[in-house]
Protein backbone atom coordinates (compact mmCIF):
# COMPACT_ATOMS: atom_id res chain seq x y z
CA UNK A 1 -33.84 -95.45 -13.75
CA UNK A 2 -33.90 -95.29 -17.46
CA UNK A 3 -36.59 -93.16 -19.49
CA UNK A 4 -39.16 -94.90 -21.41
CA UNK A 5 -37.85 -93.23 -24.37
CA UNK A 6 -34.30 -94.92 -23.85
CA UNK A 7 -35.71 -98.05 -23.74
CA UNK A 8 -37.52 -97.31 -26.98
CA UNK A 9 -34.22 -96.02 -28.62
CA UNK A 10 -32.05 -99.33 -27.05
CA UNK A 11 -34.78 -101.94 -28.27
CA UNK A 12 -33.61 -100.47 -31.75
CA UNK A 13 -31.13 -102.63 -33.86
CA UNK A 14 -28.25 -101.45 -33.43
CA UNK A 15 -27.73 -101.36 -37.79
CA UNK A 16 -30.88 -98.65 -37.65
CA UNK A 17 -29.20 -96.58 -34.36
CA UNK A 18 -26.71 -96.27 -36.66
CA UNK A 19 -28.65 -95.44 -39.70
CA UNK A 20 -30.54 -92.79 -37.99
CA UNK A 21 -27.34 -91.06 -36.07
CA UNK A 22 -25.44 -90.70 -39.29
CA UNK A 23 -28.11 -88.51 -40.62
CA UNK A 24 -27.10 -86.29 -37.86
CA UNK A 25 -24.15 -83.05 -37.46
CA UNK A 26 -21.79 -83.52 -34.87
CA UNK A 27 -22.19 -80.57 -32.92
CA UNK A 28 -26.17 -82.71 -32.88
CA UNK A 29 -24.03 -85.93 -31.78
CA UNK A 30 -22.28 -84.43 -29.01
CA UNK A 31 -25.53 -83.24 -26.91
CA UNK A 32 -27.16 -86.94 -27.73
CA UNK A 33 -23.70 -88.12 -26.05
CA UNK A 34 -24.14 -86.81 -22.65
CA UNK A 35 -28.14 -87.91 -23.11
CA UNK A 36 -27.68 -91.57 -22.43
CA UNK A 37 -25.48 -93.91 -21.74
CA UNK A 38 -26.78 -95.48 -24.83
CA UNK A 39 -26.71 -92.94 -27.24
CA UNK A 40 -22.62 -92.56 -26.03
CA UNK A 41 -22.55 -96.10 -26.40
CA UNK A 42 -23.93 -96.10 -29.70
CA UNK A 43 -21.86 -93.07 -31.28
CA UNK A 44 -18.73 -94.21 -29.95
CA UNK A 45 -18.82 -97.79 -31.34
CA UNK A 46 -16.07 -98.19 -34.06
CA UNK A 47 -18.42 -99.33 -36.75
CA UNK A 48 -20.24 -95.67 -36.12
CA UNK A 49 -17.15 -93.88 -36.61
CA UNK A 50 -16.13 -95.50 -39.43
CA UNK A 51 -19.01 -95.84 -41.01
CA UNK A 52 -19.28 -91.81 -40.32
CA UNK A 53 -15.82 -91.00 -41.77
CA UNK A 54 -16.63 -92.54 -44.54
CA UNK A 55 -19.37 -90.54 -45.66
CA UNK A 56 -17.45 -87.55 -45.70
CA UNK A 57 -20.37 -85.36 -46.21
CA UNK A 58 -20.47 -82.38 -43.36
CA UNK A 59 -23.42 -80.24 -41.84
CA UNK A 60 -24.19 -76.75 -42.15
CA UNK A 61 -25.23 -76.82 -38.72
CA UNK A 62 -21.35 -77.79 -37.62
CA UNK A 63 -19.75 -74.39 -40.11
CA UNK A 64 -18.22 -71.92 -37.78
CA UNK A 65 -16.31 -69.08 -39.37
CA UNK A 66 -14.05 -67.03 -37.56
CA UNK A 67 -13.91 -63.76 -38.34
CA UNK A 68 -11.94 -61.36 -35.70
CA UNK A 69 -9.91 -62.13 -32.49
CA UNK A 70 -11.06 -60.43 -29.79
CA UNK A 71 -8.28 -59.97 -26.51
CA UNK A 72 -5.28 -60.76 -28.99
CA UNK A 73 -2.51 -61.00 -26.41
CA UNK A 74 -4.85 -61.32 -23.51
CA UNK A 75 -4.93 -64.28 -21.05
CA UNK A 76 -7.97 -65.77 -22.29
CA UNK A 77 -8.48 -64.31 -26.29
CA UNK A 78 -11.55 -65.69 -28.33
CA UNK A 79 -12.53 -65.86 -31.50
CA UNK A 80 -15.76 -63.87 -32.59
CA UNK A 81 -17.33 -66.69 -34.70
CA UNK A 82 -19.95 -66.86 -37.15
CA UNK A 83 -22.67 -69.59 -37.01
CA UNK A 84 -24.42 -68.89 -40.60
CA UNK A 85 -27.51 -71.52 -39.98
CA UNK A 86 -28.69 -69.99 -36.58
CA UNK A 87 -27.46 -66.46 -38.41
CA UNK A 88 -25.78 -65.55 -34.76
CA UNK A 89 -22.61 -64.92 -33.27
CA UNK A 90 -20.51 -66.72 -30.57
CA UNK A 91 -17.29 -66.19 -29.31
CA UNK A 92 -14.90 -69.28 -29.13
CA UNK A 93 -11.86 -69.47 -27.31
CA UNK A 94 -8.31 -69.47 -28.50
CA UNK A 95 -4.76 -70.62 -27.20
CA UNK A 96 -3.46 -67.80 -25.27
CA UNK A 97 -0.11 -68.02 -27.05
CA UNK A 98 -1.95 -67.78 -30.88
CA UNK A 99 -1.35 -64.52 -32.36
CA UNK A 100 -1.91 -65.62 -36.14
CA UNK A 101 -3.79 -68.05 -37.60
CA UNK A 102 -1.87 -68.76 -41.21
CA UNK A 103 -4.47 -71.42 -42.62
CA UNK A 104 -6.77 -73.99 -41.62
CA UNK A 105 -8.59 -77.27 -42.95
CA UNK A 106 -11.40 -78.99 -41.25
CA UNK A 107 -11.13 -78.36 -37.59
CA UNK A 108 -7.78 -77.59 -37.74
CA UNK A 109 -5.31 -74.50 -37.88
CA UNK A 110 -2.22 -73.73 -38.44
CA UNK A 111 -0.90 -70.78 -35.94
CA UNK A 112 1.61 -68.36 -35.09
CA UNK A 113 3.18 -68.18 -31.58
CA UNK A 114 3.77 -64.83 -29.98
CA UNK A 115 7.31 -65.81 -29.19
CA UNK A 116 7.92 -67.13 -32.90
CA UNK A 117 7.44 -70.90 -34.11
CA UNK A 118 4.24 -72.38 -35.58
CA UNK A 119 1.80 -75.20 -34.49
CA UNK A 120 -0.93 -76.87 -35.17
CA UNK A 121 -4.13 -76.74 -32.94
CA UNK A 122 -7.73 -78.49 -33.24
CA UNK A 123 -9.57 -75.35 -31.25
CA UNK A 124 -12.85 -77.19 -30.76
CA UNK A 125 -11.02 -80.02 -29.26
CA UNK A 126 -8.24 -77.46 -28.04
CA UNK A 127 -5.53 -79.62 -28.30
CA UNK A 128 -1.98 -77.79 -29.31
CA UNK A 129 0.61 -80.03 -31.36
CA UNK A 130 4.12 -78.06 -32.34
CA UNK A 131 5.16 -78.69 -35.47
CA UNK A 132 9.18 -78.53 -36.99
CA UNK A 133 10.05 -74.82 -37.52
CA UNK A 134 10.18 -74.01 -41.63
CA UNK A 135 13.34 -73.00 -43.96
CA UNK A 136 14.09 -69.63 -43.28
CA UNK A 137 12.09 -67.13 -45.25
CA UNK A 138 9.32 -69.42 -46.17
CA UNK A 139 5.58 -68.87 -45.10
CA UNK A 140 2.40 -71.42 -44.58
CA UNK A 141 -0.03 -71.64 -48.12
CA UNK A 142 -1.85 -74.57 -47.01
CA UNK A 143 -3.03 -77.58 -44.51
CA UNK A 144 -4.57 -80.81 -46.20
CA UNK A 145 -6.39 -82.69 -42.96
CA UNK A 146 -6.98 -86.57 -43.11
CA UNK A 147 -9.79 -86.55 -40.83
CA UNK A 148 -10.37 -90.48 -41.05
CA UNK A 149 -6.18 -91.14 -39.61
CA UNK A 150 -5.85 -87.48 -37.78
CA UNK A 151 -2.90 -87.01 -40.04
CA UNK A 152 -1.99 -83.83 -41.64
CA UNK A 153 0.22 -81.99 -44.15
CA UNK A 154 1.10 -78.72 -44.51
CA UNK A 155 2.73 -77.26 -47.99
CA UNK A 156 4.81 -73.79 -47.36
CA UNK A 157 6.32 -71.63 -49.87
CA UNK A 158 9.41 -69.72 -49.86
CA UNK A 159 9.34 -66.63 -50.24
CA UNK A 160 11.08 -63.90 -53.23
CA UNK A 161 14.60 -64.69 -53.82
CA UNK A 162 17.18 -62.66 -55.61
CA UNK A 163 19.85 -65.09 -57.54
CA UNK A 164 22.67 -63.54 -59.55
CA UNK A 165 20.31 -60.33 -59.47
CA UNK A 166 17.49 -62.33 -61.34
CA UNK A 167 14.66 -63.36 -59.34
CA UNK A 168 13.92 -67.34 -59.08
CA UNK A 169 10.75 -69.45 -58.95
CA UNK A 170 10.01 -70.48 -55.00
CA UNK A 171 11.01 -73.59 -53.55
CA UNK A 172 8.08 -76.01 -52.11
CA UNK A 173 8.22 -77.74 -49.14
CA UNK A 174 5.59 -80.09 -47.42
CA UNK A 175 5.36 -80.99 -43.47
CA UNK A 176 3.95 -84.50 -43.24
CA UNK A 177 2.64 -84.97 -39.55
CA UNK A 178 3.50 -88.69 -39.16
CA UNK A 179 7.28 -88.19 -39.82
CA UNK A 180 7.60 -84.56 -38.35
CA UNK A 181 9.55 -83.66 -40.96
CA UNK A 182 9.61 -80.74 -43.74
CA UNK A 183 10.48 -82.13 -46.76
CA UNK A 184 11.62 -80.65 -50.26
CA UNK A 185 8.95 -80.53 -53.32
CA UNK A 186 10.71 -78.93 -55.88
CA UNK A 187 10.05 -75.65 -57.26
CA UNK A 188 6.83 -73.71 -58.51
CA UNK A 189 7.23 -73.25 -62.43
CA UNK A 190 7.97 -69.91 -62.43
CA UNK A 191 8.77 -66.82 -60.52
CA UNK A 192 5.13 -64.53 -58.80
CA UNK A 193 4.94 -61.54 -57.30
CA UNK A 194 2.43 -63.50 -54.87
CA UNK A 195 0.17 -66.17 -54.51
CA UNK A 196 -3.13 -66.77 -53.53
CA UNK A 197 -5.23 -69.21 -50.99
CA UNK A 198 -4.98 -73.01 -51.85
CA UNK A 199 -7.97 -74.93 -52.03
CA UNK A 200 -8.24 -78.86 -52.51
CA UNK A 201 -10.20 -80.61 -55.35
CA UNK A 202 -9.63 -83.96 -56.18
CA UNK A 203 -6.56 -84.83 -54.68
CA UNK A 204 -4.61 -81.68 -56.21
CA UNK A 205 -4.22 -78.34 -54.36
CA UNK A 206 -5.37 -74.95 -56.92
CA UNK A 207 -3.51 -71.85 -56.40
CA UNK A 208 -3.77 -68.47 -57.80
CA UNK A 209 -0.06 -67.31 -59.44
CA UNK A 210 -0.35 -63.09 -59.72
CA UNK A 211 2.12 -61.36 -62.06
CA UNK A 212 2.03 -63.77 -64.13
CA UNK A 213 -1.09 -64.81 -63.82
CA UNK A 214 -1.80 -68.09 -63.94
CA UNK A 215 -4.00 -70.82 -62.23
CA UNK A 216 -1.52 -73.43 -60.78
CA UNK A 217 -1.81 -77.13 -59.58
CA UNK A 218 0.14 -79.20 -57.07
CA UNK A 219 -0.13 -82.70 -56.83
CA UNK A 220 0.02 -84.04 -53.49
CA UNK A 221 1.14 -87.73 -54.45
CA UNK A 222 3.97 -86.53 -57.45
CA UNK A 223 4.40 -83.36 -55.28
CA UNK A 224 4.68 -81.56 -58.68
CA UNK A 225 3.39 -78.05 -59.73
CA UNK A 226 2.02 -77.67 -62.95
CA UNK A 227 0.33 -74.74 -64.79
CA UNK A 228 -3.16 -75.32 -65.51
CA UNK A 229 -4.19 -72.25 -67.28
CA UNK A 230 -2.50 -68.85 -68.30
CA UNK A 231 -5.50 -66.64 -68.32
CA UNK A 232 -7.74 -65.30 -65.73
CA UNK A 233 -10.49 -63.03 -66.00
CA UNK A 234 -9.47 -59.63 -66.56
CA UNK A 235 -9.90 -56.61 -64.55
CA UNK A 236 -10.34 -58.37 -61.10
CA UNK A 237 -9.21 -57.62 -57.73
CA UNK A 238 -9.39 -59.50 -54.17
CA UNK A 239 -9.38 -62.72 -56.15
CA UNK A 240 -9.81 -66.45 -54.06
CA UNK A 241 -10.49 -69.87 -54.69
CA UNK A 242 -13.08 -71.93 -53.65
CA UNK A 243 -14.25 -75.78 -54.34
CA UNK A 244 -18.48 -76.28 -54.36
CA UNK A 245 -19.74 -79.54 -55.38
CA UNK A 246 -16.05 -80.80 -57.29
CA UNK A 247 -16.38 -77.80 -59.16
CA UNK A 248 -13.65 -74.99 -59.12
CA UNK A 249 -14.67 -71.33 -58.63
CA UNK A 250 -12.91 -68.08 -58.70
CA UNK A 251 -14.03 -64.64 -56.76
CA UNK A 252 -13.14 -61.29 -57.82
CA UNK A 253 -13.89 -57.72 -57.78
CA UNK A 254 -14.33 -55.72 -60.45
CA UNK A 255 -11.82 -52.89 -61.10
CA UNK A 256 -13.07 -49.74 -61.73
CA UNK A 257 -11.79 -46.01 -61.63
CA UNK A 258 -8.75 -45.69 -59.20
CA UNK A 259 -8.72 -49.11 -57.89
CA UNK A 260 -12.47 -48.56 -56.47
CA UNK A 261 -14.58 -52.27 -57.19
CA UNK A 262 -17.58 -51.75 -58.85
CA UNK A 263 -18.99 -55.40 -58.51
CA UNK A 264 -18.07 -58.68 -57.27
CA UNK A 265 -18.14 -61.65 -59.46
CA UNK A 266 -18.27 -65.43 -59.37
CA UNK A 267 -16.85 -67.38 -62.03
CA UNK A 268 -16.13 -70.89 -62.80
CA UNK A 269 -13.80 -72.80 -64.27
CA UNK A 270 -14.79 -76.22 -66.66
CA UNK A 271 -11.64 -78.18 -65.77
CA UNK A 272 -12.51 -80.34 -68.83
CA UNK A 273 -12.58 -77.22 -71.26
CA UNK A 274 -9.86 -75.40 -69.40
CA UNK A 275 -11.57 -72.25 -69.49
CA UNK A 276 -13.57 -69.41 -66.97
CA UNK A 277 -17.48 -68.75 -67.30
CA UNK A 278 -19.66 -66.38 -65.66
CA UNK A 279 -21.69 -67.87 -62.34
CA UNK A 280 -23.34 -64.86 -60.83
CA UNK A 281 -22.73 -61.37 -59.46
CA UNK A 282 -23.50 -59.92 -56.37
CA UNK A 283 -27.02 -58.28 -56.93
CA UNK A 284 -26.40 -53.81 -57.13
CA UNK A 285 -29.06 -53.79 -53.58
CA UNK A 286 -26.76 -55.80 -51.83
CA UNK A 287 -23.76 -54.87 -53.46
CA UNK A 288 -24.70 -51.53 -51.92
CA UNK A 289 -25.09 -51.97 -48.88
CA UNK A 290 -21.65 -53.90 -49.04
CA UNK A 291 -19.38 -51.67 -50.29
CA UNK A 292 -20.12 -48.00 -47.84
CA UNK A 293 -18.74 -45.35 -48.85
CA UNK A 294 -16.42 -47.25 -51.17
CA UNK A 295 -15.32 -50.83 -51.66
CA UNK A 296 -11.10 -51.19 -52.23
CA UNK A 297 -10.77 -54.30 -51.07
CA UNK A 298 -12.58 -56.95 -49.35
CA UNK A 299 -12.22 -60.88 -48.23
CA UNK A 300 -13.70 -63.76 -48.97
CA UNK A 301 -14.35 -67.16 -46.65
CA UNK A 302 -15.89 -69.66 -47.95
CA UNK A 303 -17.16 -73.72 -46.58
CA UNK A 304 -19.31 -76.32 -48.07
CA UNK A 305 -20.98 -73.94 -50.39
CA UNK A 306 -21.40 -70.71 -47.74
CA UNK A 307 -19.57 -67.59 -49.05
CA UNK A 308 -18.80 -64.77 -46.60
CA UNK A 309 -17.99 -61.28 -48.27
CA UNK A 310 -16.54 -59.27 -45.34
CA UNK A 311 -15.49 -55.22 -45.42
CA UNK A 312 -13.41 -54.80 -42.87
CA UNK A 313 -13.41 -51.74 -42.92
CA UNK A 314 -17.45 -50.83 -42.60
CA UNK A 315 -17.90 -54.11 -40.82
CA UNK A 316 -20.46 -55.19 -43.19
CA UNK A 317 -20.47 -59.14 -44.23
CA UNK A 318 -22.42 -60.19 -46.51
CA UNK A 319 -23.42 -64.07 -46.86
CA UNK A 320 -24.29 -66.24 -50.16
CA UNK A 321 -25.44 -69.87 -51.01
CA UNK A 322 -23.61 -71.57 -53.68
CA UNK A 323 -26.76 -73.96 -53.35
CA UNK A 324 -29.71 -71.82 -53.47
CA UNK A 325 -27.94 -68.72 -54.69
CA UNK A 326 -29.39 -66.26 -52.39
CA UNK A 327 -27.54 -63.34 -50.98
CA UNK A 328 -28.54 -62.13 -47.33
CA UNK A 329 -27.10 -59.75 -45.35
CA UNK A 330 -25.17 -61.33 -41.55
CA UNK A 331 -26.46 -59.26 -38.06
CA UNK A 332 -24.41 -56.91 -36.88
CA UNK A 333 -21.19 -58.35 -35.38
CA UNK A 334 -19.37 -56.93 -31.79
CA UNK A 335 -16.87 -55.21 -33.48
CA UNK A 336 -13.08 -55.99 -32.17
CA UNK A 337 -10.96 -53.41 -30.21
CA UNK A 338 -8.29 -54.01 -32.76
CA UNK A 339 -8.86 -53.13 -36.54
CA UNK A 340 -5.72 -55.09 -37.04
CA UNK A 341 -7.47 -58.36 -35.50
CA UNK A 342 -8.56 -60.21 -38.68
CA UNK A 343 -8.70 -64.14 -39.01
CA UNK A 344 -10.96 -65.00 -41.91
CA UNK A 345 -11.21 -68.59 -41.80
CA UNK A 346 -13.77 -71.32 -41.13
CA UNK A 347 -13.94 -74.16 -39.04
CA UNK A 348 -15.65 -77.89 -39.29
CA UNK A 349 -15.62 -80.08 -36.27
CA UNK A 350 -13.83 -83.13 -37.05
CA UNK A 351 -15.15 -86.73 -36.21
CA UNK A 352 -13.00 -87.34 -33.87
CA UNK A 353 -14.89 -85.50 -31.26
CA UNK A 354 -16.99 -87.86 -30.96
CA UNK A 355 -14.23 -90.44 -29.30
């Protein structure tokens, strides 16, 4: 027999079901789904889905970053995974064949077989699709997820090449899901020692060029690279990108004596203007208790507006709201067997868990 508080819910048009469901994460959706056969009803309609893709705005509550593998090689390895609204830690499971993850968008990652080859897996949905293998001597710099058709695209990079003894800018090449095929996008506009993450804004993927450094831009419709701007701000180690808001913002450490980082900055950059400005710093308390008995290097992960500043090394992480801008220090993890067992990358369920 139904509960007086279904009937209450299914004597609800269905317009305002709707209404008050997409106010809600999906990890929230999912439990409501095995509720009622109402609620499941409800949430899997196509006018809910759509009208829930559309809004493209994601929860807190659904950001999961993964931070460390833990049973790398083992029959059943997990991710230990970060939940930064209930401040706890979880550990999610993993394809036993994944060995590295290379880059990830939404809900889904790009991955490194043990016996060689990449593919593609959705680990929340833990599906597994294998993807064409790249040119030789090429490697993964980013996934772009359409969550609305479940297509993808990933854009790879080759990697240094000697030509005539001169060394040549990298060839491009993009993976579009629907065709399974790599194909050729020309060539980046000049020759880097390395390059940093990619991050999407606005229908154009922002990478960091080192030696030379330069910020760099790759349309995904022209499938041209471009040079946006030839200075960065000086002195600054550990950089990465990250999008808050459809603004563009750049993290760094400061170099000091001997390579040692003396603070960690946040700058952004006025696309408009074409030039960097100061956001904020990483307060000295925290900064601190960060950096040990001596920072060198650290990473950054970052998702709608969460920063994670993780030393690896001390297995301290420290955690900062773009929103809000306050700093807080993450519980103590489980720390992996493996030093060597680093992810660093964060996860957002995709609507289609809800079909």
């Amino acid at each position: 027999m139904a509960s007086s508080s279904d009937s209450d819910w299914e004597r609800l048009p269905l317009n305002l079901q709707e209404s008050i469901l997409l106010l809600l994460p999906i990890s929230t959706l999912l439990v409501c789904k095995s509720l009622s056969r109402s609620f499941l009803h409800t949430i899997r309609s196509p006018s809910f889905l759509s009208a829930y893709s559309l809004r493209r705005s994601r929860h807190l509550d659904d950001l999961i970053f993964l931070l460390f593998i833990d049973g790398i090689g083992a029959r059943r390895p997990s991710a230990i995974a970060f939940l930064p609204v209930r401040a706890s830690w979880i550990h999610l499971p993993l394809p036993h064949s994944l060995c590295h993850i290379h880059t990830s968008s939404g809900c889904l990652v790009v991955a490194e077989k043990f016996e060689g080859g990449q593919f593609v897996s959705d680990l929340l949905s833990r599906t597994v699709t294998p993807i064409a293998p790249m040119s030789f001597h090429s490697y993964i710099l980013s996934l772009v997820e359409d969550e609305a058709s479940t297509e993808f695209k990933i854009v790879s990079s080759s990697k240094n090449v000697i030509d005539g003894g001169i060394l040549r800018p990298s060839d491009c090449q993009v993976y579009n899901s629907s065709s399974r095929r790599w194909e050729s996008s020309g060539q980046f506009p000049h020759h880097y020692a390395m390059l940093g993450n990619a991050i999407l804004l606005n229908g154009m993927l922002f990478v960091l060029g080192r030696d030379p450094d330069h910020l760099l831009a790759f349309d995904l419709k022209t499938r041209m690279w471009s040079v946006v701007d030839e200075e960065l701000p000086l002195s600054l180690l550990c950089f990465h990108l990250l999008v808050f808001e459809e603004r563009l913002f750049l993290v760094g450490g400061l170099d000091g004596e001997e390579l040692t980082i003396t603070r960690i900055e946040i700058w952004e950059y006025d696309l408009v203007e074409k030039q960097w400005g100061m956001f904020c710093f990483m307060p000295d308390e925290i900064f601190l208790q960060f950096c040990g008995n001596g920072l060198f290097n650290f990473d950054t992960i970052d998702q709608l507006g969460i920063v994670l500043f993780c030393n690896t090394r001390e297995f301290s992480i420290i955690m900062f709201d773009m929103s809000s801008k306050i700093w807080s220090r993450a519980p103590d993890c489980e720390q992996p067997k493996s030093r060597k067992s680093w992810i660093g990358h964060a996860l957002v369920p995709s609507v289609q868990l809800l079909k």
